[in-house]
Protein backbone atom coordinates (compact mmCIF):
# COMPACT_ATOMS: atom_id res chain seq x y z
CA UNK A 1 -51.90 17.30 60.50
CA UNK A 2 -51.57 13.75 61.53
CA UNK A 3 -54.89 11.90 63.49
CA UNK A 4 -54.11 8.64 64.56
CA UNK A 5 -57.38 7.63 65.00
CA UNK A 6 -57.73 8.50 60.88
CA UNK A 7 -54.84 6.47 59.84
CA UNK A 8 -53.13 4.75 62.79
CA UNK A 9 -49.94 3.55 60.69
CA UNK A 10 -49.06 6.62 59.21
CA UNK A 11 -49.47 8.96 62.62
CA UNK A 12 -46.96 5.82 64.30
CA UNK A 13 -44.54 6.73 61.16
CA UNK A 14 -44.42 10.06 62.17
CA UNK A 15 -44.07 10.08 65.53
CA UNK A 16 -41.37 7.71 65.01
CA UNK A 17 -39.75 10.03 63.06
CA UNK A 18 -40.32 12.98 65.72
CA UNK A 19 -39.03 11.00 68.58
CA UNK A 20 -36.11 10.00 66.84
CA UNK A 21 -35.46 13.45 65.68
CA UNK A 22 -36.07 15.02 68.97
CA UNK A 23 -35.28 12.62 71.57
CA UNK A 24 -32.15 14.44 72.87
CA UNK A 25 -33.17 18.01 72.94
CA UNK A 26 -36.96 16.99 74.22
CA UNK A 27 -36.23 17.06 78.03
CA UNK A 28 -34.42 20.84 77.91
CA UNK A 29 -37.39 22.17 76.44
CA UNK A 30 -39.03 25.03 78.90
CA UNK A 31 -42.23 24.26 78.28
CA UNK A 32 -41.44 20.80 79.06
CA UNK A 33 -39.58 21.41 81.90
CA UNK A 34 -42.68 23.76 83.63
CA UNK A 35 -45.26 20.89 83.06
CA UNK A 36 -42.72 18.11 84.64
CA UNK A 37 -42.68 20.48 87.81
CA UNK A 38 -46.38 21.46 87.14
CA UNK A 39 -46.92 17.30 87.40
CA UNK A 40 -44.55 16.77 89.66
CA UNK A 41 -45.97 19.31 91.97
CA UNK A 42 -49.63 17.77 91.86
CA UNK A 43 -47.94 13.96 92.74
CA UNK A 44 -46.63 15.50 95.46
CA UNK A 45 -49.41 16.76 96.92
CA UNK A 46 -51.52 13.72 96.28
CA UNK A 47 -49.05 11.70 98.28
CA UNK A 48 -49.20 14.00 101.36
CA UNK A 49 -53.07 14.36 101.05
CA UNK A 50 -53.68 9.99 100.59
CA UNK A 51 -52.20 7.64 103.08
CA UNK A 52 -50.29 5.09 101.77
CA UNK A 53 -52.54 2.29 99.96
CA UNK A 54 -52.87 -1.09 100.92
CA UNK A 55 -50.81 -2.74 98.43
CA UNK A 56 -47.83 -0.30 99.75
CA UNK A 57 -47.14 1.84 96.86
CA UNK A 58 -48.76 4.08 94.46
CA UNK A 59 -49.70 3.41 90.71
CA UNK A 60 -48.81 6.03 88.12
CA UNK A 61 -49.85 5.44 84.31
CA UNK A 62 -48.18 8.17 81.49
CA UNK A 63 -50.98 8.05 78.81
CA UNK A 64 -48.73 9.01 75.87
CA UNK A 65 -45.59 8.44 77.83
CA UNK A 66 -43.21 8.96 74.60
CA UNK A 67 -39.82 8.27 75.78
CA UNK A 68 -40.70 7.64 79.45
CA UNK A 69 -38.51 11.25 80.39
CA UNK A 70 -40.99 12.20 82.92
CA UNK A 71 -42.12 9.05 84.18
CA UNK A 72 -38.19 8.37 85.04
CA UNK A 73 -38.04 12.18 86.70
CA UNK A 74 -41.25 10.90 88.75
CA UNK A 75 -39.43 7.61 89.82
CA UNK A 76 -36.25 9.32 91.20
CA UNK A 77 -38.37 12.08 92.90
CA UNK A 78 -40.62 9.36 94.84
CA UNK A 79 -38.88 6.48 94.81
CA UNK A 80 -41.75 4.22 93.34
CA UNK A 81 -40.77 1.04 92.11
CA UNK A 82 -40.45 0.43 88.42
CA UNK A 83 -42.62 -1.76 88.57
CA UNK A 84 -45.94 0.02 89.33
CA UNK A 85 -45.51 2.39 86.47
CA UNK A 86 -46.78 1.95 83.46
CA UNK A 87 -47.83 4.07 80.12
CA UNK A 88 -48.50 3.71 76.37
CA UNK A 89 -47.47 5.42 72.75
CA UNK A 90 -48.27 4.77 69.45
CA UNK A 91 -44.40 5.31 68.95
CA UNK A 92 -42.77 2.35 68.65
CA UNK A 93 -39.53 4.07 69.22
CA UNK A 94 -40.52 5.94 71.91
CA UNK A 95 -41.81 2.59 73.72
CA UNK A 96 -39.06 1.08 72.90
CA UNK A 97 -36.92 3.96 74.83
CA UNK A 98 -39.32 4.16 77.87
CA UNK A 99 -38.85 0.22 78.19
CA UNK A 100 -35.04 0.98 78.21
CA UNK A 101 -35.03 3.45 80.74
CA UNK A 102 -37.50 1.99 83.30
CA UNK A 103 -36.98 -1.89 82.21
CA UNK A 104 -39.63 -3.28 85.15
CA UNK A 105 -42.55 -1.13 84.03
CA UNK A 106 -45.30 -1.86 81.89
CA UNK A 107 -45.43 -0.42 78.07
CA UNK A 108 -48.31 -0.68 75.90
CA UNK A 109 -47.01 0.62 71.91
CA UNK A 110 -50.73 0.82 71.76
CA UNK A 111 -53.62 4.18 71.09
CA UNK A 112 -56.16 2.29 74.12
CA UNK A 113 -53.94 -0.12 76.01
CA UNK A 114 -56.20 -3.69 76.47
CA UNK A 115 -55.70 -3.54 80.14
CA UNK A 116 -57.99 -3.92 83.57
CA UNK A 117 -55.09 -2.37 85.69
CA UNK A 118 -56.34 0.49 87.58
CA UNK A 119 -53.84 3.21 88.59
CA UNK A 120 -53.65 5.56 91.28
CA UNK A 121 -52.70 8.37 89.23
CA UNK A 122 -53.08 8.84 85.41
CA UNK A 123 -50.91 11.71 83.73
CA UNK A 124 -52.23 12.65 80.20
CA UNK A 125 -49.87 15.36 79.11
CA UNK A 126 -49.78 17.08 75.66
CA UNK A 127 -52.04 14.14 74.00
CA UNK A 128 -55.41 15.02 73.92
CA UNK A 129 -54.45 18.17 71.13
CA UNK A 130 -53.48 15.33 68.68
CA UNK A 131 -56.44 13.54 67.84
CA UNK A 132 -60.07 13.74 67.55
CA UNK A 133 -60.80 11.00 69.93
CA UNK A 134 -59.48 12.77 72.76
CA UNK A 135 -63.38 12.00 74.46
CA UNK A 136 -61.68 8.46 73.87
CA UNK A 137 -59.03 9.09 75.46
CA UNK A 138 -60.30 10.76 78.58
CA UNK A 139 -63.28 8.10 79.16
CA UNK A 140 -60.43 5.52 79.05
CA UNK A 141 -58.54 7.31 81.86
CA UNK A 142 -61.86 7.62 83.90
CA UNK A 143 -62.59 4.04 83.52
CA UNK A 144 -58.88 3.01 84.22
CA UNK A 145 -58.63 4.90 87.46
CA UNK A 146 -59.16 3.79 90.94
CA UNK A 147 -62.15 5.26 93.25
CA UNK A 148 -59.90 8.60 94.40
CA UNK A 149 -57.92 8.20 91.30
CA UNK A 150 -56.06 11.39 90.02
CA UNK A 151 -55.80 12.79 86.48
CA UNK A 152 -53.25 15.61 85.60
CA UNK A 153 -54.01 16.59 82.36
CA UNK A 154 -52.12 19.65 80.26
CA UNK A 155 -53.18 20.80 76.49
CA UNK A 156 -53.60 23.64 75.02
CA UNK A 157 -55.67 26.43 74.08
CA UNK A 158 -55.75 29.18 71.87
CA UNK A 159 -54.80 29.65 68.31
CA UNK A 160 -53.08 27.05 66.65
CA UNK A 161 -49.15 28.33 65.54
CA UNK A 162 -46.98 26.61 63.25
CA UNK A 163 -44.88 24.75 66.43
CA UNK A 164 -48.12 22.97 66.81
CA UNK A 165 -48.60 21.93 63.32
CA UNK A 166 -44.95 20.72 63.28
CA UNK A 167 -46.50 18.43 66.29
CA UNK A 168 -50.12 17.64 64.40
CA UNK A 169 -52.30 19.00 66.71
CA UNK A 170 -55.77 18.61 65.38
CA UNK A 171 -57.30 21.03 67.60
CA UNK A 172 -57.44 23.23 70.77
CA UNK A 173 -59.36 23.52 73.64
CA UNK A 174 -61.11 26.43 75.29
CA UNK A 175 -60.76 25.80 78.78
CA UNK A 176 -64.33 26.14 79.98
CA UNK A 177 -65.71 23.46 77.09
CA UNK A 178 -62.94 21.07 78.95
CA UNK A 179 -63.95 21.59 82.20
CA UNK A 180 -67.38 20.95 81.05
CA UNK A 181 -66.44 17.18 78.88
CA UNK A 182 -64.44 16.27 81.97
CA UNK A 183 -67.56 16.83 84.37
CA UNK A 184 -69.96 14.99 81.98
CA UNK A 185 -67.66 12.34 81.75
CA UNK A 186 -68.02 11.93 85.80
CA UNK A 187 -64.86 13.74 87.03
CA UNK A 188 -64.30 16.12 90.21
CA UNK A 189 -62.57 18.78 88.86
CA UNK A 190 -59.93 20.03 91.42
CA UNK A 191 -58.02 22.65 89.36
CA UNK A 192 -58.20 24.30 86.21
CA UNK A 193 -56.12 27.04 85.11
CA UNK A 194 -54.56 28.39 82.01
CA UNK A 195 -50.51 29.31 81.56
CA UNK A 196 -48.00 30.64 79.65
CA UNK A 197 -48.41 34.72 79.71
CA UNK A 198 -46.69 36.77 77.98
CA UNK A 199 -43.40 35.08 77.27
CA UNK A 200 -45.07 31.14 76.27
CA UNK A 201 -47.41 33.48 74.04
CA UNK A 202 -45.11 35.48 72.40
CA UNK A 203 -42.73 32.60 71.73
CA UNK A 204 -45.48 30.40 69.96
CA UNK A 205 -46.05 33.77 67.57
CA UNK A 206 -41.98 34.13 66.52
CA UNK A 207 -42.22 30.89 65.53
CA UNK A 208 -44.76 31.44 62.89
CA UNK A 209 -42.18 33.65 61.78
CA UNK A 210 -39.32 31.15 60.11
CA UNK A 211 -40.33 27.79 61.87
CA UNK A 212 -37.93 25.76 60.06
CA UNK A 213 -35.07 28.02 61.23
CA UNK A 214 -36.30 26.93 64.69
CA UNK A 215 -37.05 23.40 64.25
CA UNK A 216 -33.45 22.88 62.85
CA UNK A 217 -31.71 25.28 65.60
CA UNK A 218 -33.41 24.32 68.58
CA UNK A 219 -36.33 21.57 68.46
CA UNK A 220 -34.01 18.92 66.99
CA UNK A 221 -31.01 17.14 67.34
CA UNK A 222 -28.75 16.82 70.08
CA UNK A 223 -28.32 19.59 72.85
CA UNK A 224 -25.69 21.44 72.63
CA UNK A 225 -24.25 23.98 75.29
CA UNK A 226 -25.39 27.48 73.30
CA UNK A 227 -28.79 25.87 73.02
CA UNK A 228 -29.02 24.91 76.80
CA UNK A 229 -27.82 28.04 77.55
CA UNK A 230 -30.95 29.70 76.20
CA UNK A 231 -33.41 26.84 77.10
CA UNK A 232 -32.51 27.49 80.61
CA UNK A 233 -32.91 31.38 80.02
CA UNK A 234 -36.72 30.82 79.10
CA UNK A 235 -37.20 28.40 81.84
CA UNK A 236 -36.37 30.80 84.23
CA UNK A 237 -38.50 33.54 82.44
CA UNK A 238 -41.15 31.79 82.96
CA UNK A 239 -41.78 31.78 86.17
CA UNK A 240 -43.35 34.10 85.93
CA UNK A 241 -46.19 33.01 84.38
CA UNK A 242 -47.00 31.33 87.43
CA UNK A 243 -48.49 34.63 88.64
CA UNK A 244 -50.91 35.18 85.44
CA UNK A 245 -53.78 33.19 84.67
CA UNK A 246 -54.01 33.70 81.17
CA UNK A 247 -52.44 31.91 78.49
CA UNK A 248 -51.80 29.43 75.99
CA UNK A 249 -51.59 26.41 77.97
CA UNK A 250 -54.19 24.44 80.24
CA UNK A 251 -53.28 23.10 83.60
CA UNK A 252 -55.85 20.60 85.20
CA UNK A 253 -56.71 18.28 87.89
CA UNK A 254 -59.54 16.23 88.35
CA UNK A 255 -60.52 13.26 90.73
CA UNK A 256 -62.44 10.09 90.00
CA UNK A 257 -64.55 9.69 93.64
């Protein structure tokens, strides 16, 4: 497993190498597709819930944006200008990419962007699982939010399978000890639930099984139709796990007041 905050150049190396190696496939993902409408979900019903703000648009920061696929999904959906999103990687690549895609927003190829921008909403998805400083990382968001702010925040929980290795997760979270940090650190918590039951589960298991059979097949290189064809099978599938609270992965919301 790779910690950045152990040895910052190699963990950029790697993540290079997994952006570059993934890049095409990445967005097709299930998993990845339920947390984009997850996210996307929760934006939505910040905007209806907060009048518009008096600078006339609302502020969105991707902490650990890699290639900038969801914060492009969340410009089309809402229409805000490129300009008032922003987010940071320790990918060079995958900075590079997000500054390529949304050419008017702000990129920081950086752990802890030096900023004082403050942001309406601050999406930390899939990050805090990767590092040991994730207290870091979440007292940065809470300082780097406006009064009202939003955080959506996914991880995960649970054992930790041989998909996550491939990723270098450095460790889990049980959901009750994160709702706990997140309070301490000054947070409203809004919602907290886990996700991914039975099908998310299972699938993490199998690939225990032969994991480089599955990295090659599915996790990298381009997308191809047979492999859409079955990414779209398991995004459908699960669905249902909207209906079980139980799972490997944690969904959260929290407000800075």
């Amino acid at each position: 497993m790779i910690d950045h905050s152990q040895d910052p150049k190699q963990a950029r190396e790697v993540y290079d190498t997994y952006w570059e190696s993934t890049e095409d496939s990445y967005p097709h993902y299930p998993t990845i597709r339920h947390r984009k409408r997850f996210i996307l979900k929760e934006i939505q019903k910040f905007l209806q819930c907060h009048s518009e703000p008096a600078e006339g648009y609302t502020s969105i920061f991707d902490f650990g944006c890699g290639e900038a696929s969801l914060l492009t999904t969340i410009q089309q959906t809402f229409r805000i200008p490129q300009k008032h999103l922003a987010g940071n990687d320790i990918s060079a690549f995958a900075v590079k990419r997000a500054q390529q895609k949304i050419p008017e927003g702000t990129f920081f190829p950086s752990a802890f962007p030096a900023t004082d921008q403050k942001y309406h909403i601050i999406i930390c998805s899939e990050v805090i699982e990767h590092t040991t400083e994730y207290q870091k990382i979440l007292r940065w968001i809470f300082d780097h939010l406006r009064k009202n702010g939003l955080l959506i925040l996914t991880t995960q929980s649970g054992r930790i399978h041989a998909s996550d290795r491939y990723t270098h997760h450095t460790q889990h979270f049980k959901k009750s000890c994160l709702d706990a940090l997140l309070k301490n650190i000054g947070f409203h918590i809004q919602s907290s639930r886990l996700w991914g039951w039975p099908f998310f589960t299972v699938q993490k298991y199998l690939t225990d099984v032969n994991f480089d059979h599955v990295r090659d097949r599915y996790l990298e290189g381009n997308i191809s139709p047979s492999k859409k064809r079955i990414f779209n099978a398991a995004y459908a599938s699960y669905h249902l796990h909207d209906l079980i609270p139980f799972g490997p992965q944690i969904y959260s919301t929290a407000k800075k007041t």
